[in-house]
C-alpha atoms as a PDB file:
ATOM      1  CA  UNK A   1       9.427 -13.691  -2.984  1.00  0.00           C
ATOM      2  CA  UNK A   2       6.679 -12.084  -1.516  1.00  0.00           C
ATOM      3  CA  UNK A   3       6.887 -13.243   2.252  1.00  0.00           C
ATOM      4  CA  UNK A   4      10.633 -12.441   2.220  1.00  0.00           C
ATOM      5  CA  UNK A   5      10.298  -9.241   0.848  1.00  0.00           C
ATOM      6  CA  UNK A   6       7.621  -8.317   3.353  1.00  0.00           C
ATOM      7  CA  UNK A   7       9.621  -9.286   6.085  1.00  0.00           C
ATOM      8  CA  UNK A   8      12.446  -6.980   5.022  1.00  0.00           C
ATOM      9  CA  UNK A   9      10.061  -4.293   4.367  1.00  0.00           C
ATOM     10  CA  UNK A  10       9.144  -4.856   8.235  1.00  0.00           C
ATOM     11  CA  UNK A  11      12.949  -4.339   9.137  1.00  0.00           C
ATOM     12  CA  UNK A  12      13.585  -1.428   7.575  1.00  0.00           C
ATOM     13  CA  UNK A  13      10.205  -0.341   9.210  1.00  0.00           C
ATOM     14  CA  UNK A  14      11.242  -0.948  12.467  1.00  0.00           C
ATOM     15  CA  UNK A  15      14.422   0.812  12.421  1.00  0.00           C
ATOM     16  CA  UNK A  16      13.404   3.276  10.102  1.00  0.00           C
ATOM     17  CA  UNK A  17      12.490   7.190  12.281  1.00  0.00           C
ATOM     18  CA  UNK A  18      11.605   8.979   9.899  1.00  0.00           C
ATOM     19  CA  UNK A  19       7.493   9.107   8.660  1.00  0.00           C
ATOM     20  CA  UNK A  20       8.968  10.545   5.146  1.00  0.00           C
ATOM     21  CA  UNK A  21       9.893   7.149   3.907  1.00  0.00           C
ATOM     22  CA  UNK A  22       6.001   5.934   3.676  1.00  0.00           C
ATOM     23  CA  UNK A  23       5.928   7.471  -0.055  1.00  0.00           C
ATOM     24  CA  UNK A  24       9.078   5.086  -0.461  1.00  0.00           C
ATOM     25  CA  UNK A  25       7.552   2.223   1.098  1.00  0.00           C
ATOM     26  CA  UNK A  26       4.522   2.996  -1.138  1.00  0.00           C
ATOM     27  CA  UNK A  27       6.900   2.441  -4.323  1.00  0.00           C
ATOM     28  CA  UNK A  28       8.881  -0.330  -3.232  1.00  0.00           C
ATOM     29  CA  UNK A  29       6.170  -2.268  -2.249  1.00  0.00           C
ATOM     30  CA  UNK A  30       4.462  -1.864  -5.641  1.00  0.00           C
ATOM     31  CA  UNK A  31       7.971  -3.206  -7.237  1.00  0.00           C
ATOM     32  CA  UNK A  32       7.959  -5.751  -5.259  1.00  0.00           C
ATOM     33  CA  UNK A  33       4.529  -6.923  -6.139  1.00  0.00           C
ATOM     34  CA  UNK A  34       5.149  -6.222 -10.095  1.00  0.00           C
ATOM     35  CA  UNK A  35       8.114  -8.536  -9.963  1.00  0.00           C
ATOM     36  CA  UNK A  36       6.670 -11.394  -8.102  1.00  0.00           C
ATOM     37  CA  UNK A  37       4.095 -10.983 -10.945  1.00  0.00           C
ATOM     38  CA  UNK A  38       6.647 -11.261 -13.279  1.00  0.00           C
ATOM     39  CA  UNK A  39       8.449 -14.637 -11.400  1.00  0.00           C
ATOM     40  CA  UNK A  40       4.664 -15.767 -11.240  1.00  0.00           C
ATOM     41  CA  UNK A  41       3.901 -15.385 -14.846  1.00  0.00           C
ATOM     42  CA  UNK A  42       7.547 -17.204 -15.729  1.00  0.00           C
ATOM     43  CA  UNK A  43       6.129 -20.436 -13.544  1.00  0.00           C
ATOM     44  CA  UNK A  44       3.317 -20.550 -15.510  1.00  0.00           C
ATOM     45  CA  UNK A  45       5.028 -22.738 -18.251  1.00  0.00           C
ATOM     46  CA  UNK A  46       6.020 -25.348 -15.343  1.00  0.00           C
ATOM     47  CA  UNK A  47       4.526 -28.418 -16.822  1.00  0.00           C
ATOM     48  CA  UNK A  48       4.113 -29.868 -13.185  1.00  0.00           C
ATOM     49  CA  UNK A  49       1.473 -27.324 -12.637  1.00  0.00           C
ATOM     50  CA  UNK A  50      -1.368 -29.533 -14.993  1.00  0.00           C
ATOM     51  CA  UNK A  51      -1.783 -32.028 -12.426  1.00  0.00           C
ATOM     52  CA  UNK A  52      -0.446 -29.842  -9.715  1.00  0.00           C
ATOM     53  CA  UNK A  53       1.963 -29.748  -7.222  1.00  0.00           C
ATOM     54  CA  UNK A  54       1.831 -29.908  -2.801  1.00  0.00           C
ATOM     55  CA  UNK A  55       3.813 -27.765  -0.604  1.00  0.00           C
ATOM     56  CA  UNK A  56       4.297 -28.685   2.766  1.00  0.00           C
ATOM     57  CA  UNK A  57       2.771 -32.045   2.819  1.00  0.00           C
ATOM     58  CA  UNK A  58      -0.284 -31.287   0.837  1.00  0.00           C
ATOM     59  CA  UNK A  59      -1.249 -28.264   3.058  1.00  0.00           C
ATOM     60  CA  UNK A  60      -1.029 -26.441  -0.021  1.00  0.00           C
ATOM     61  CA  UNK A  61      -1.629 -27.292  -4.006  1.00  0.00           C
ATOM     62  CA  UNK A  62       0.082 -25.028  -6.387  1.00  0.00           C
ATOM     63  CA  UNK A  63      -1.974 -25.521 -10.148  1.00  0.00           C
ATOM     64  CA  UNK A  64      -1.715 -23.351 -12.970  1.00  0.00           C
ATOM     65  CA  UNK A  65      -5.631 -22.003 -12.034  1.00  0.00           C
ATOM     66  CA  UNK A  66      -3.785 -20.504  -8.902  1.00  0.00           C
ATOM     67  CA  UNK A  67      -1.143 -19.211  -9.976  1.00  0.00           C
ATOM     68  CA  UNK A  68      -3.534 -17.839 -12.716  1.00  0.00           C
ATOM     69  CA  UNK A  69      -5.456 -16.035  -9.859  1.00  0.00           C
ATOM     70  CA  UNK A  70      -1.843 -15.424  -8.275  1.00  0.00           C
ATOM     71  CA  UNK A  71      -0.705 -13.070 -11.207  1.00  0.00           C
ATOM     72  CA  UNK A  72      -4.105 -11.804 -11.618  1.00  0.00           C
ATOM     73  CA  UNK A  73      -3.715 -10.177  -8.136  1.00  0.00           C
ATOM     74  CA  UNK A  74      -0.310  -9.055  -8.673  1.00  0.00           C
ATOM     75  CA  UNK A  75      -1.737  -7.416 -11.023  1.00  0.00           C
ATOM     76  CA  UNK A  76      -4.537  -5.733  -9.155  1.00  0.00           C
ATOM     77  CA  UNK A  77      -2.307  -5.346  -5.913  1.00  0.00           C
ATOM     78  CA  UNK A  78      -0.046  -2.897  -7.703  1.00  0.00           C
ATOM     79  CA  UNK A  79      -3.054  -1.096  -9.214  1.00  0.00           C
ATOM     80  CA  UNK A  80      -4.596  -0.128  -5.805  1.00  0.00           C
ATOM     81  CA  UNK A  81      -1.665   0.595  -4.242  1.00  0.00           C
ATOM     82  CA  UNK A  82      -1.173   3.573  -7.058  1.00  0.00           C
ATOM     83  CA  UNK A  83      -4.905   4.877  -6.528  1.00  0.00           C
ATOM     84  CA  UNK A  84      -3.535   5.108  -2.807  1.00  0.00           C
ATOM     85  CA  UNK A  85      -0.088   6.596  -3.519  1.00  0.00           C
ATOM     86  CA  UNK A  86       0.585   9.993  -2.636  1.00  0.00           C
ATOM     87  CA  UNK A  87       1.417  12.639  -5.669  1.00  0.00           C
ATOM     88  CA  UNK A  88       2.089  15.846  -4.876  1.00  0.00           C
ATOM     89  CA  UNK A  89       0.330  18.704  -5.882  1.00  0.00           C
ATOM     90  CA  UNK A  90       1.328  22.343  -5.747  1.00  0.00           C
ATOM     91  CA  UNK A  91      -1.378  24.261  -4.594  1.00  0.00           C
ATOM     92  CA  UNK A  92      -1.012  28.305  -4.575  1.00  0.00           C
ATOM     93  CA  UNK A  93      -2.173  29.460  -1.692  1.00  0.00           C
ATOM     94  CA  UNK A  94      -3.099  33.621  -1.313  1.00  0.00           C
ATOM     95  CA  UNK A  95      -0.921  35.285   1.403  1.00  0.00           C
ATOM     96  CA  UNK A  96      -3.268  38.080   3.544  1.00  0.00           C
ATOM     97  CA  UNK A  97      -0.771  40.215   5.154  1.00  0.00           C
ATOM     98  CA  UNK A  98      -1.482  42.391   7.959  1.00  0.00           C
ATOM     99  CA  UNK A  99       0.069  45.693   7.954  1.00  0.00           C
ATOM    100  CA  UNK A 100      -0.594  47.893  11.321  1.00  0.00           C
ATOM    101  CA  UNK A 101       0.664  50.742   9.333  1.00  0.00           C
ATOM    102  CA  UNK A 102      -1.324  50.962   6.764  1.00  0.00           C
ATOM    103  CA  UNK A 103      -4.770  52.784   7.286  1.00  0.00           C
ATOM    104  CA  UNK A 104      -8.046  50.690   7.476  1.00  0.00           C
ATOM    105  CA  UNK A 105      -9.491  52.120   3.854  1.00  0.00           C
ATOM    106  CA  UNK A 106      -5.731  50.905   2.056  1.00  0.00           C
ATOM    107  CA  UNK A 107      -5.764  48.703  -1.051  1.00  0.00           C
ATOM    108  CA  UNK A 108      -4.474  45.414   1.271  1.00  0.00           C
ATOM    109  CA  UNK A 109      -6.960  46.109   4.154  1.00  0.00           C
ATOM    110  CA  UNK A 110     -10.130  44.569   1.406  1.00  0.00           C
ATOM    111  CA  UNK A 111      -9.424  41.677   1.163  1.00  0.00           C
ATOM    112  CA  UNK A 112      -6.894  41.949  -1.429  1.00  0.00           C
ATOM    113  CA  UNK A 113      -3.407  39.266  -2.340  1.00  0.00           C
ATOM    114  CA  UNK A 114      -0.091  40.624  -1.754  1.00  0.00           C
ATOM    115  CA  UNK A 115       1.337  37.469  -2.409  1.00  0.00           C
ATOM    116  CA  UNK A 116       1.422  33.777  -3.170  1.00  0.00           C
ATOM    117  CA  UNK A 117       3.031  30.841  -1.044  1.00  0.00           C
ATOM    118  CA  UNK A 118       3.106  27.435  -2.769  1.00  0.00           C
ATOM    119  CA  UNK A 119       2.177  24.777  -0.740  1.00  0.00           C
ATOM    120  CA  UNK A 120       2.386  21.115  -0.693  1.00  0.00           C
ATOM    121  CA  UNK A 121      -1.184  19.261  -0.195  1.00  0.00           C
ATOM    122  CA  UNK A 122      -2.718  16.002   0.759  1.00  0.00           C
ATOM    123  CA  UNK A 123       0.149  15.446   3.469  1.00  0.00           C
ATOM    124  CA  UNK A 124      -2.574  14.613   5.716  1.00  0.00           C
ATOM    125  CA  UNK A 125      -3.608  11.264   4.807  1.00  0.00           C
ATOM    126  CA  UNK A 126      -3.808   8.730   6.932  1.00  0.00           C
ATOM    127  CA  UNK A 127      -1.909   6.350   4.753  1.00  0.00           C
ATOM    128  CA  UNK A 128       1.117   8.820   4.803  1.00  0.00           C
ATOM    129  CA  UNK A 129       1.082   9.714   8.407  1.00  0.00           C
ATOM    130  CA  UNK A 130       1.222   5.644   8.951  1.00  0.00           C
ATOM    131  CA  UNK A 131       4.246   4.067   7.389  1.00  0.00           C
ATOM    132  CA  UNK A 132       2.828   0.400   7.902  1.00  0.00           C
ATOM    133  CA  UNK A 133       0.106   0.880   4.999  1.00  0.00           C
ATOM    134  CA  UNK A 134       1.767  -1.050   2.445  1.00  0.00           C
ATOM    135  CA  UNK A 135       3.082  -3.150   4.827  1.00  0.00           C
ATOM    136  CA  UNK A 136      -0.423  -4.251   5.535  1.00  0.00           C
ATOM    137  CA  UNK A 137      -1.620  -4.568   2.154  1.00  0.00           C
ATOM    138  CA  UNK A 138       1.176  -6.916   1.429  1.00  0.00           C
ATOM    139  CA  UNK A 139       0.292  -9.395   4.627  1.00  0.00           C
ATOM    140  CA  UNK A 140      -3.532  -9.117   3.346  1.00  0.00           C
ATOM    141  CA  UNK A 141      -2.128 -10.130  -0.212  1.00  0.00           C
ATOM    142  CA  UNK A 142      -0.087 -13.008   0.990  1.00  0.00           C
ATOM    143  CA  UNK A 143      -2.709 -14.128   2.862  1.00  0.00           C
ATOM    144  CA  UNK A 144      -5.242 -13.625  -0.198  1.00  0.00           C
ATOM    145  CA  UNK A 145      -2.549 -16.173  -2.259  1.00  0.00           C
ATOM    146  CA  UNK A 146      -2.292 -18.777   0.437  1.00  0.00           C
ATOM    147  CA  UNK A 147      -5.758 -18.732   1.268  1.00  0.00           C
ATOM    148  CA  UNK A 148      -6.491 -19.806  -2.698  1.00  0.00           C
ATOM    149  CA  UNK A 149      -3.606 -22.681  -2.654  1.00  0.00           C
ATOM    150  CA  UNK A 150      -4.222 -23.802   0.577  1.00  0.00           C
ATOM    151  CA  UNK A 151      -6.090 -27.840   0.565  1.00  0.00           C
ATOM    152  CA  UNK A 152      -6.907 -28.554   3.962  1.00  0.00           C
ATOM    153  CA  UNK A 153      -8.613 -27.005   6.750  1.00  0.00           C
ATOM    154  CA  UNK A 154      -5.725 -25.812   8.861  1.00  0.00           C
ATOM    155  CA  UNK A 155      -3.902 -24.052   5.954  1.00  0.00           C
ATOM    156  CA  UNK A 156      -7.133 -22.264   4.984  1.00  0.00           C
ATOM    157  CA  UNK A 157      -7.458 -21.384   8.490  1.00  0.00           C
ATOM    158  CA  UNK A 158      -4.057 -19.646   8.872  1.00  0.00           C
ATOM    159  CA  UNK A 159      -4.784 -17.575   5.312  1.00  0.00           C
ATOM    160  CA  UNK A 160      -8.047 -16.149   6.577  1.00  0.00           C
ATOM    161  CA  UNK A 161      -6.631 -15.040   9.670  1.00  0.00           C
ATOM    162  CA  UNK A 162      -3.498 -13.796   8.016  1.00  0.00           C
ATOM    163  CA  UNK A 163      -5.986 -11.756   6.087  1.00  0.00           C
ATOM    164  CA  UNK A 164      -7.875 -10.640   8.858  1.00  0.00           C
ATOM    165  CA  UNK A 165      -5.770  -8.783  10.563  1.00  0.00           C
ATOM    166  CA  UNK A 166      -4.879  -6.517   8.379  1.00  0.00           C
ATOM    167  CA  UNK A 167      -8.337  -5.915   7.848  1.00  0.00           C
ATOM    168  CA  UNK A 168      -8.804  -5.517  11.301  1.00  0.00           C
ATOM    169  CA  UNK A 169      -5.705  -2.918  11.526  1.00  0.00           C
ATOM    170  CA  UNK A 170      -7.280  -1.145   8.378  1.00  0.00           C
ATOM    171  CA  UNK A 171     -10.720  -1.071   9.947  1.00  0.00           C
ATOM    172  CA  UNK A 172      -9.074   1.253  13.269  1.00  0.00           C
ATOM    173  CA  UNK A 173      -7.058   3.117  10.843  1.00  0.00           C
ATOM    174  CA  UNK A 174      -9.751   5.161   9.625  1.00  0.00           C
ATOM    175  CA  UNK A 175     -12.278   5.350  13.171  1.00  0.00           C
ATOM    176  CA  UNK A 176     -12.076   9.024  13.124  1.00  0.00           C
ATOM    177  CA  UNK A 177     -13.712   9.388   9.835  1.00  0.00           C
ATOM    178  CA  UNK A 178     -17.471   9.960   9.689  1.00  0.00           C
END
């Protein structure tokens, strides 16, 4: 559920134009990780899952500690991803106009508000102004659940660097921070 979601999410990325639709990334990506915790949390009644079971000739073993750990991330996953979402706030901001007509000594020339403009902030962020953020969390996710079921070298392997890479693309997003 989760690797075919994500690469659907990265579809719609790649055709998608507009940087508006990172808010609605944002959401759908945290649907997507509350359902597969709720398919997750339905297979944990499977009573294969005592002895466990191997994917893809024994390159991984699903057991009901994993997909323990599984759900507790889906959990966690959609948790973070809502301490990183963007909520707007309405900020009033004071307007200080400039009137050439009106002498130096006048009641607007001190420093004084003629008016208000509302304005929308925390726009800025760099996981806004990149639509590939929850993109990236998902790939470090999936590669955060394989990396626990994997059972043999190679398939641990592929999860770490499946993980690293987003971490990598995480560690350049913010390089203009100090």
């Amino acid at each position: 559920m989760l690797l075919i979601s994500n690469l659907f999410l990265l579809l719609v990325n790649a055709v998608t134009l507009r940087r508006e639709f990172s808010i609605l990334f944002n959401r759908v990506a945290i649907f997507i990780l509350l359902y597969s915790g709720i398919i997750g949390y339905d297979s944990l009644y499977v009573t294969y899952l005592d002895t466990g079971i191997g994917i893809y000739n024994g390159l991984f073993h699903s057991t009901a500690i994993t997909h323990s750990f599984d759900l507790f991330i889906y959990i966690i996953a959609p948790i973070i991803l809502l301490l990183t979402a963007f909520y707007a706030r309405r900020i009033v901001q004071p307007i200080f106009p400039y009137n050439r007509f009106e002498p130096k000594n006048g009641f607007f020339s001190k420093g004084y508000v003629k008016a208000y403009r509302n304005a929308v902030m925390g726009l800025d962020a760099p996981q806004f102004t990149i639509l590939e953020y929850p993109l990236i969390i998902l790939f470090i996710l999936i590669g955060a659940i394989l990396l626990m079921s994997s059972s043999d070298l190679v398939s641990m392997f592929l999860a770490i660097e499946l993980q690293s890479y987003g971490l990598y693309i995480f560690a350049t997003l913010y390089r203009n921070s100090e």
